[in-house]
N, C-alpha and C. Protein backbone atom coordinates (compact mmCIF):
# COMPACT_ATOMS: atom_id res chain seq x y z
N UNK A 1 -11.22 41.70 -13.86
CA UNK A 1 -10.88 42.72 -14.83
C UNK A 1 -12.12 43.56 -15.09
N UNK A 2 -11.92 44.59 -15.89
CA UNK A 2 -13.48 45.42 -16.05
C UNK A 2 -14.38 44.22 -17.10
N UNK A 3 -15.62 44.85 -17.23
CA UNK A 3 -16.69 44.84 -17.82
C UNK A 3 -16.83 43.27 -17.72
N UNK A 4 -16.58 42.68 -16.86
CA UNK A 4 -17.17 41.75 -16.73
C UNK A 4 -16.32 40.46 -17.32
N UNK A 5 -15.14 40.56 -17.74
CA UNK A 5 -13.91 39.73 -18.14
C UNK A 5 -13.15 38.85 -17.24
N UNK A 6 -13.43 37.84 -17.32
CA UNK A 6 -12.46 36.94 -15.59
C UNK A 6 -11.49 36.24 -16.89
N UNK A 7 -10.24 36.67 -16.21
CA UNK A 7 -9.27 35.42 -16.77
C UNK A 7 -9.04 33.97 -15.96
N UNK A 8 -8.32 33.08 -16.63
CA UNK A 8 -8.17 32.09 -16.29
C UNK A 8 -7.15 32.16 -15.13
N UNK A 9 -7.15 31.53 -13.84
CA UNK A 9 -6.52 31.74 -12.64
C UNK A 9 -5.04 31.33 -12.91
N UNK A 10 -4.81 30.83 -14.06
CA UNK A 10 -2.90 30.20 -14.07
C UNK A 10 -2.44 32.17 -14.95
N UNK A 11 -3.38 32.61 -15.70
CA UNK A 11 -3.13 33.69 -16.65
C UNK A 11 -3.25 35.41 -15.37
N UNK A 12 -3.59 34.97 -14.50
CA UNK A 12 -4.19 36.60 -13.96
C UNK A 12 -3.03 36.54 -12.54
N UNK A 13 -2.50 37.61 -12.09
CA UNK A 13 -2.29 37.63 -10.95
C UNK A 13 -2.31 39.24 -10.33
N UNK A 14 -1.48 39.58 -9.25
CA UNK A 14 -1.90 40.68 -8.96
C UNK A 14 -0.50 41.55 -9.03
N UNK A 15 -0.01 42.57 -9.13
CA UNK A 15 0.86 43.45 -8.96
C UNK A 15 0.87 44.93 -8.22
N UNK A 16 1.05 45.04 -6.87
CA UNK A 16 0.58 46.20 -6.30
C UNK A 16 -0.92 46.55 -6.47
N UNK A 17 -1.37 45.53 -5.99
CA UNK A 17 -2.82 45.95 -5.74
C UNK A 17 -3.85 45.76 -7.55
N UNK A 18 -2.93 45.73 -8.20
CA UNK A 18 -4.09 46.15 -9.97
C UNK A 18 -3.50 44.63 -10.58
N UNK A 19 -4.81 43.93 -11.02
CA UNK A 19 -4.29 42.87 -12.05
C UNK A 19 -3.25 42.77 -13.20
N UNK A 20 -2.91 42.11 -13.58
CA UNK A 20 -1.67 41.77 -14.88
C UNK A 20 -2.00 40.49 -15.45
N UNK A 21 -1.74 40.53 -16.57
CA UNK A 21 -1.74 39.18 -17.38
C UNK A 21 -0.55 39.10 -18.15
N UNK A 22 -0.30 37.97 -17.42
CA UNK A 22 1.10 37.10 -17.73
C UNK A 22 1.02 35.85 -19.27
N UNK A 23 2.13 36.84 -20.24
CA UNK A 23 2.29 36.42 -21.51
C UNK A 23 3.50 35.54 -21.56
N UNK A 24 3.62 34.23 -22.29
CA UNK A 24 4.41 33.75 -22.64
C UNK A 24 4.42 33.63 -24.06
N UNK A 25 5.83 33.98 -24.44
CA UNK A 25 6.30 34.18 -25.82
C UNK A 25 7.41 32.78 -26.08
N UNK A 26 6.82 31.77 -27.33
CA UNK A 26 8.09 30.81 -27.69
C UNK A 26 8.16 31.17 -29.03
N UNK A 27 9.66 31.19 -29.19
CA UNK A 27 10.10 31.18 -30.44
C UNK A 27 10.81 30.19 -30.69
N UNK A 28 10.61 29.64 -32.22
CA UNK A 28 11.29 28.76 -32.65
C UNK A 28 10.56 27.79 -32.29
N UNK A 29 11.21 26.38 -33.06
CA UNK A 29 11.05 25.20 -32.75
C UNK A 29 11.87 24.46 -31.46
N UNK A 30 11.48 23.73 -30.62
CA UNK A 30 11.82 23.21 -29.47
C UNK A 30 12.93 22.02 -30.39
N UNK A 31 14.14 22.31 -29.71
CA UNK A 31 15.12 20.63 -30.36
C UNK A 31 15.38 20.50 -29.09
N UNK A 32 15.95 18.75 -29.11
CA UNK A 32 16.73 18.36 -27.77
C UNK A 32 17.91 18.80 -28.22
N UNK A 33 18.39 19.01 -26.66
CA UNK A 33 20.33 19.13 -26.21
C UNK A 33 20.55 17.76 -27.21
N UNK A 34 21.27 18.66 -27.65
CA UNK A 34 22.73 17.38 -28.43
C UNK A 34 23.60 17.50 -28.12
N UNK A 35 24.28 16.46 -27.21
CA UNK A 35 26.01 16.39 -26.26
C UNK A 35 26.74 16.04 -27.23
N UNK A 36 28.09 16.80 -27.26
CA UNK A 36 29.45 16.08 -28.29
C UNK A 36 29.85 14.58 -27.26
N UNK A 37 30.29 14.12 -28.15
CA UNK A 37 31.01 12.64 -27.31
C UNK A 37 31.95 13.02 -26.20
N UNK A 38 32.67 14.44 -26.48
CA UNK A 38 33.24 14.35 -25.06
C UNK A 38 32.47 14.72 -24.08
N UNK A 39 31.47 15.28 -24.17
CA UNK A 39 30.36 15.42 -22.92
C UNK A 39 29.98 14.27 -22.02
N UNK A 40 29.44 13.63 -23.23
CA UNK A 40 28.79 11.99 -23.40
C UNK A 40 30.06 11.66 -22.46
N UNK A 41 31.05 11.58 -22.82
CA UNK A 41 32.54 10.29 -22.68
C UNK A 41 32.45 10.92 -21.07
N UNK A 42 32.80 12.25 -20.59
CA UNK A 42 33.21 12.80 -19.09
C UNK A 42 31.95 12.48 -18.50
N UNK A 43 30.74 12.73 -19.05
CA UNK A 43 29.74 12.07 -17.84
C UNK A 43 29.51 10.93 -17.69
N UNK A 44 29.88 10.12 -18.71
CA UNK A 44 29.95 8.74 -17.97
C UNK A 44 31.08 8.15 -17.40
N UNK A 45 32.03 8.75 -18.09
CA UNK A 45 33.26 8.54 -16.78
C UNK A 45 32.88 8.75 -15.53
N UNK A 46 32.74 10.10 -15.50
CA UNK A 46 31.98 10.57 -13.92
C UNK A 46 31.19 9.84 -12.94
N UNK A 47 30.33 9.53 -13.85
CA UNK A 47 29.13 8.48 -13.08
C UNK A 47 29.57 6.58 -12.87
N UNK A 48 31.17 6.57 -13.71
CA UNK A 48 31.39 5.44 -13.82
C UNK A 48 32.69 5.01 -12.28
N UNK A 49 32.46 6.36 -11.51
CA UNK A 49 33.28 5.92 -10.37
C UNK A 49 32.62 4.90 -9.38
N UNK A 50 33.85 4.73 -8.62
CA UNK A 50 32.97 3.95 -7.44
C UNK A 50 32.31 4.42 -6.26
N UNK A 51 31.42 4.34 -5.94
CA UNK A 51 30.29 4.81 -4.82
C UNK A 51 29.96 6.39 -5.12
N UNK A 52 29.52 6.36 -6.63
CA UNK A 52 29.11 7.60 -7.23
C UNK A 52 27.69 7.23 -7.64
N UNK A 53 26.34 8.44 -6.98
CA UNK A 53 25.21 8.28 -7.42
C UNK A 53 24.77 8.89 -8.37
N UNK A 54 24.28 7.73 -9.37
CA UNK A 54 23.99 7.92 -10.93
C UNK A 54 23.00 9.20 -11.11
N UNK A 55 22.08 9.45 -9.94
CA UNK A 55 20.97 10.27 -10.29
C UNK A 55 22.03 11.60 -9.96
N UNK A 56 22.85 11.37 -8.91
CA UNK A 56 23.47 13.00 -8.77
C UNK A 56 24.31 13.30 -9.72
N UNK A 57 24.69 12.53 -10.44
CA UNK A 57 26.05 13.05 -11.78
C UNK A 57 24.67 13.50 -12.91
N UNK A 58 23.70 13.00 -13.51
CA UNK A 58 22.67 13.45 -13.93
C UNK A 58 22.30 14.37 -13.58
N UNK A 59 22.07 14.76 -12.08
CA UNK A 59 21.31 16.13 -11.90
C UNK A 59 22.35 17.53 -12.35
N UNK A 60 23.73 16.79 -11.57
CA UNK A 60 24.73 17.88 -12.17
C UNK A 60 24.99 18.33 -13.34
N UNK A 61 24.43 17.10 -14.10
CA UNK A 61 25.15 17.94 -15.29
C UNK A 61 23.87 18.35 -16.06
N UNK A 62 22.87 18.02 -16.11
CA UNK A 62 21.72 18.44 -16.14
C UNK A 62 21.10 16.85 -17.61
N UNK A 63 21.46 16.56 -17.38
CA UNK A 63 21.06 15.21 -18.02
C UNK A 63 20.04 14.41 -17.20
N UNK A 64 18.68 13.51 -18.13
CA UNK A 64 17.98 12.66 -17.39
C UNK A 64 18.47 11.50 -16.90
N UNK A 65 18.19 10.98 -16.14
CA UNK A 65 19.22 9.87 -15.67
C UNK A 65 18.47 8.50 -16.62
N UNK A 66 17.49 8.60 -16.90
CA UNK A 66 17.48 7.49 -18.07
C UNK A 66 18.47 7.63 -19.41
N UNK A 67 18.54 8.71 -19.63
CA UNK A 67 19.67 8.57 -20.67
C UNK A 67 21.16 8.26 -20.59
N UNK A 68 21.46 9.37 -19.09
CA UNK A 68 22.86 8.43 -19.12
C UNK A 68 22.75 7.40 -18.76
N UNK A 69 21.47 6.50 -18.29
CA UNK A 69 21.97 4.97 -18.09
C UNK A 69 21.76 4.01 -19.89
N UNK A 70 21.56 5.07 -20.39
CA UNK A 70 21.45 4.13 -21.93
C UNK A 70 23.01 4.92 -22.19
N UNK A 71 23.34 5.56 -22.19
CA UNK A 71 24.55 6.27 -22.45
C UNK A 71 25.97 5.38 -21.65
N UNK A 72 25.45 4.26 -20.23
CA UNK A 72 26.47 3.81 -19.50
C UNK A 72 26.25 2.47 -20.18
N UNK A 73 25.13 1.79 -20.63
CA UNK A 73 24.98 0.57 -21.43
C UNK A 73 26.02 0.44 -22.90
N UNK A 74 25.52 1.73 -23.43
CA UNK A 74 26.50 1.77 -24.86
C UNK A 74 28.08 1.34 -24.39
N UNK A 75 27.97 2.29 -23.28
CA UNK A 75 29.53 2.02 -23.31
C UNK A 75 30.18 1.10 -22.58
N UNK A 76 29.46 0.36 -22.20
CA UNK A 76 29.67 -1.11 -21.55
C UNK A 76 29.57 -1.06 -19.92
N UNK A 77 29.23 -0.15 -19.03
CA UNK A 77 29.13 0.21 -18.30
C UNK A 77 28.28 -0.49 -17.53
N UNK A 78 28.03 -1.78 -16.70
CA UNK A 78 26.54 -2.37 -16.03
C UNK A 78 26.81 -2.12 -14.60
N UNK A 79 25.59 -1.59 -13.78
CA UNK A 79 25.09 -0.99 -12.61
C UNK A 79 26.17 -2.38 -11.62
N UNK A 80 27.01 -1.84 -10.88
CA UNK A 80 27.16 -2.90 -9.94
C UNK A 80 26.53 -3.78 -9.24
N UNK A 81 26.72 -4.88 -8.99
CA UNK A 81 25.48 -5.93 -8.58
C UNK A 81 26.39 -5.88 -7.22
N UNK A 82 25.44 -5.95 -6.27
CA UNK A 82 25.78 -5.91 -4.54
C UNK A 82 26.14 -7.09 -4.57
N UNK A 83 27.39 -7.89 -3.90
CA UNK A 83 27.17 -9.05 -3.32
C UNK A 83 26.73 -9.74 -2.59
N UNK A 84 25.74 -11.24 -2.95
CA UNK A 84 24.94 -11.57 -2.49
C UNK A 84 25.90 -12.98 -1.34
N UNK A 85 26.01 -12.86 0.35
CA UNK A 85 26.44 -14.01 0.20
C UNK A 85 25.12 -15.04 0.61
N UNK A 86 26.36 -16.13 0.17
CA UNK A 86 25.25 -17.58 0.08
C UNK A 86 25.14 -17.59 1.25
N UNK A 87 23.92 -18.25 1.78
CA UNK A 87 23.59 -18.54 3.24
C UNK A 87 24.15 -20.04 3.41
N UNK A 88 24.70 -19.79 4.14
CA UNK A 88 24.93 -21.10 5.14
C UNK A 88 24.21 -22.45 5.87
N UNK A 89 24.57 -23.32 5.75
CA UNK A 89 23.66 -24.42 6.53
C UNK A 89 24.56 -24.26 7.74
N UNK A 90 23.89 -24.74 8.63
CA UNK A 90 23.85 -24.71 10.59
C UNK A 90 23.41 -25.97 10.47
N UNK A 91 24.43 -26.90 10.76
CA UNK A 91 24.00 -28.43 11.11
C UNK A 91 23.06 -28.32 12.00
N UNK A 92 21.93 -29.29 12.11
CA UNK A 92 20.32 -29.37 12.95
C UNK A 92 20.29 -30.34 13.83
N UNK A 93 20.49 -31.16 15.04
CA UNK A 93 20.19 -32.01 15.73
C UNK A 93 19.02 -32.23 16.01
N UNK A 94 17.85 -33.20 15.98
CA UNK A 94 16.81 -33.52 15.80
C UNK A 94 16.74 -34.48 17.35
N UNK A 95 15.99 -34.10 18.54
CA UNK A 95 15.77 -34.90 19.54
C UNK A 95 14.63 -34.83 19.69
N UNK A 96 14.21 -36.65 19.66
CA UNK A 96 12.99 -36.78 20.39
C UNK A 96 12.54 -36.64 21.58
N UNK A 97 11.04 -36.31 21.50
CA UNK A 97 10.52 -35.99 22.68
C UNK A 97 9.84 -36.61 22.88
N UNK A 98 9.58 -36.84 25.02
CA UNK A 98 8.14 -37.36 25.36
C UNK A 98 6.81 -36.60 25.06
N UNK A 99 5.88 -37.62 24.31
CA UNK A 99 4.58 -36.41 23.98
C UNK A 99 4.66 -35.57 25.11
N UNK A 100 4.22 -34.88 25.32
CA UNK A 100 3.47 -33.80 26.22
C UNK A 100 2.17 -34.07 27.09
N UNK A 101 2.00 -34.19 27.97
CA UNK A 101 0.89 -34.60 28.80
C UNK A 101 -0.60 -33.05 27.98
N UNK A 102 -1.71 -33.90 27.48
CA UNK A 102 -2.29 -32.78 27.12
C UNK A 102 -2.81 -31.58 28.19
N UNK A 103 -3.07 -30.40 27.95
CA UNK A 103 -2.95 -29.59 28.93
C UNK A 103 -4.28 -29.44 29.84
N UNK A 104 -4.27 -29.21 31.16
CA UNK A 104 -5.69 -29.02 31.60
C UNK A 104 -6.64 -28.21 31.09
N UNK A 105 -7.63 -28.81 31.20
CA UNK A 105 -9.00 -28.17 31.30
C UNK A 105 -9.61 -27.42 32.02
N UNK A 106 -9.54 -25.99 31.76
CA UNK A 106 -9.47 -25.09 32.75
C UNK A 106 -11.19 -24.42 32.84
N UNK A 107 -12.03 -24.93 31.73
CA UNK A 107 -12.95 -24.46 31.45
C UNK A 107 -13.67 -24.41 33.32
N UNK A 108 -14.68 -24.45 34.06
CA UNK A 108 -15.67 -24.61 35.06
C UNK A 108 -16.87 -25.69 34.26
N UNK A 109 -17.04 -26.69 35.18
CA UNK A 109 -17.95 -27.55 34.75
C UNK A 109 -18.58 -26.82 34.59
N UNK A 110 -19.72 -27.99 33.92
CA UNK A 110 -20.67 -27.37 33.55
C UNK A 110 -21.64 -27.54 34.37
N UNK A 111 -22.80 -26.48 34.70
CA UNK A 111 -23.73 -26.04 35.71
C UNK A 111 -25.19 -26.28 35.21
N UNK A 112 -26.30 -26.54 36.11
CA UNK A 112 -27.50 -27.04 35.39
C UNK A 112 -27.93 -25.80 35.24
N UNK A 113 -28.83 -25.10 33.63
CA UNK A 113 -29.09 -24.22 33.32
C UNK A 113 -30.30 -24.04 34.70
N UNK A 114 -29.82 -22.02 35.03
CA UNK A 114 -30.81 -21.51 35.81
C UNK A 114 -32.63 -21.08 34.74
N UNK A 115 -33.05 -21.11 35.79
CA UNK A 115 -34.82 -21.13 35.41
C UNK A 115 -34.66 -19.85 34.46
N UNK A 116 -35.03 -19.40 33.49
CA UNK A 116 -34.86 -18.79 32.86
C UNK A 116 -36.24 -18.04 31.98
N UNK A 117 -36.18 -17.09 31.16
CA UNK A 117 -37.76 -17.04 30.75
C UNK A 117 -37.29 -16.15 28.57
N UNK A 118 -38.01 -16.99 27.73
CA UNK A 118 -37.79 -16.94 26.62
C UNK A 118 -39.07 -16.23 25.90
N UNK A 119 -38.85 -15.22 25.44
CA UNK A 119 -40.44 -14.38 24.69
C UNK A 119 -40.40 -14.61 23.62
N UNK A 120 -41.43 -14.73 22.51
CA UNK A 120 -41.19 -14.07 21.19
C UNK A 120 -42.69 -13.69 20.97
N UNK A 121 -42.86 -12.48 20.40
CA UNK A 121 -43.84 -11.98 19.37
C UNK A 121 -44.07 -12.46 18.21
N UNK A 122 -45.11 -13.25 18.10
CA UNK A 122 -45.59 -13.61 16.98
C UNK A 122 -47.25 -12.54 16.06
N UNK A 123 -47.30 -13.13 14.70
CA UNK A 123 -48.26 -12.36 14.68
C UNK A 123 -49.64 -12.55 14.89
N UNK A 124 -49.75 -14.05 15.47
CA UNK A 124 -50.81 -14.14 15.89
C UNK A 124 -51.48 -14.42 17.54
N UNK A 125 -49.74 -13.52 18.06
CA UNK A 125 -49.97 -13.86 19.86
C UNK A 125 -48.00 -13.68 20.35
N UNK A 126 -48.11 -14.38 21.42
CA UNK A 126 -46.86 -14.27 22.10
C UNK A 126 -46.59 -15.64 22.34
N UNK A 127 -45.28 -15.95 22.53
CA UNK A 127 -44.91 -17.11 23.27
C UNK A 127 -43.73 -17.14 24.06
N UNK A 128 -44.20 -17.29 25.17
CA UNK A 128 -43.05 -17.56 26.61
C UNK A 128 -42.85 -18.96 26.53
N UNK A 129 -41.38 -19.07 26.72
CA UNK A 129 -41.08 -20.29 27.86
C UNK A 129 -40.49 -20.03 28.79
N UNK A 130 -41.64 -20.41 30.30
CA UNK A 130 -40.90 -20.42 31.77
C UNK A 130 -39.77 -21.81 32.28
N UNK A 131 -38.88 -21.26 32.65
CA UNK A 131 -38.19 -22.28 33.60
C UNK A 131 -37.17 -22.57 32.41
N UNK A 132 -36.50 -23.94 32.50
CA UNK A 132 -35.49 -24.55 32.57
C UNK A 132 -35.86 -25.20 30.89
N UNK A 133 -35.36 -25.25 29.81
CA UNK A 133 -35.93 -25.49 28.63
C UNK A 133 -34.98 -26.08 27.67
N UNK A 134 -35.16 -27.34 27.31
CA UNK A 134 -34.15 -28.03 26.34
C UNK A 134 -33.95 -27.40 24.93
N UNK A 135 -32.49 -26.75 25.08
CA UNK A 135 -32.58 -25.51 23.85
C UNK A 135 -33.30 -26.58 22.47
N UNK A 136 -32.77 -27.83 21.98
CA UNK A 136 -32.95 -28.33 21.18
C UNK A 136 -34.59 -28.25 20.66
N UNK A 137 -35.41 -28.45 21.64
CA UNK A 137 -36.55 -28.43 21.94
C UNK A 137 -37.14 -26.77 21.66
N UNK A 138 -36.32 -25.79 22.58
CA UNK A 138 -36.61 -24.65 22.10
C UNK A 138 -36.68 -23.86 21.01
N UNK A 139 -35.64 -24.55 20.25
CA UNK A 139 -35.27 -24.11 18.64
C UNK A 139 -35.92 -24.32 18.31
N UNK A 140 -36.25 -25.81 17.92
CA UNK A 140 -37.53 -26.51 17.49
C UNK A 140 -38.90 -25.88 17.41
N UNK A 141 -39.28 -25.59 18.35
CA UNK A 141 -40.69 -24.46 18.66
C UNK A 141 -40.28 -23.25 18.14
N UNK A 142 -39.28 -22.42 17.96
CA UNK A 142 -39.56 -21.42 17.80
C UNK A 142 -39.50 -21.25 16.00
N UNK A 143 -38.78 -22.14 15.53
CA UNK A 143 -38.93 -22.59 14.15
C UNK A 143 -40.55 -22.99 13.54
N UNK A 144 -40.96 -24.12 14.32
CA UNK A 144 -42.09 -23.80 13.98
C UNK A 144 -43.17 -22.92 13.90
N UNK A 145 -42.71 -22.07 15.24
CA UNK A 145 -43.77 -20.80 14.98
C UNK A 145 -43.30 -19.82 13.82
N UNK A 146 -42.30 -19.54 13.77
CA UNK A 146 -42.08 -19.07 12.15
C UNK A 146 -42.57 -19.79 10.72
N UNK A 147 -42.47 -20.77 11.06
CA UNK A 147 -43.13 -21.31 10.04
C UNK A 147 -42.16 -22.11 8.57
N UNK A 148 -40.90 -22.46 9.58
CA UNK A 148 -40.03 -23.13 9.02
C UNK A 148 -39.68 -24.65 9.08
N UNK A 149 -41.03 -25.35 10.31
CA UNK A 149 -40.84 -26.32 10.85
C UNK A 149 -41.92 -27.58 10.21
């Protein structure tokens, strides 16, 4: 707008190119719709057919659908309950079996570890192990050179 005036973006829009500001005027006090009983009585008839959806007789008639469902309670009206059927038992025959032979071992033996070579940097040097090395043994050392051993 001029001199330096910005309206609020829900209040300003445009009309052929030049701004407008859009006024809303309420008069009066806001009351709710008050239905006569025969309103009340035909929309819940309505909604009280069979394979009639409660939210669409509400939307039609312009009612919230929480109210006509306090409006279908008053009048004794309860939501149809689907029928549930009972499940059935299926007689079970129970045959024993021979255990099962356990299954092979498919792993590859096991192979003698190849010569191998293990570093670590320490801070007062290095330490290799050449060749073939009993991890147990290896842990061991390298724990102690940390200084956990």
């Amino acid at each position: 707008m001029e001199d330096g005036v910005r309206l609020h973006p829900r209040l300003e829009a445009m009309d052929e190119g030049r701004p407008y500001r859009r006024v809303e005027v309420i008069t009066g006090r806001r009351q709710r719709r008050s239905y006569t009983a025969e309103e009340k009585a035909r929309i819940v008839a309505e909604s009280a057919a069979p394979g009639v959806n409660i939210s669409e007789v509400a939307r039609r008639n312009g009612v919230n659908r929480g109210l006509l469902t306090v409006w279908r309670r008053e009048a004794g009206i309860v939501a149809e309950a689907i029928p549930v059927q009972t499940p059935l038992f299926v007689p079970v025959t129970m045959v024993e079996e021979a255990t099962p032979a356990p299954p092979e071992d498919r792993r590859p033996a096991p192979r003698e570890a190849a010569p191998g070579r293990i570093e670590m940097d320490l801070r007062s040097g290095r330490l290799v192990f050449h060749g073939a090395v009993d991890p147990g043994l290896a842990a061991a050392v390298i724990a102690a050179a940390r200084g956990r051993g």
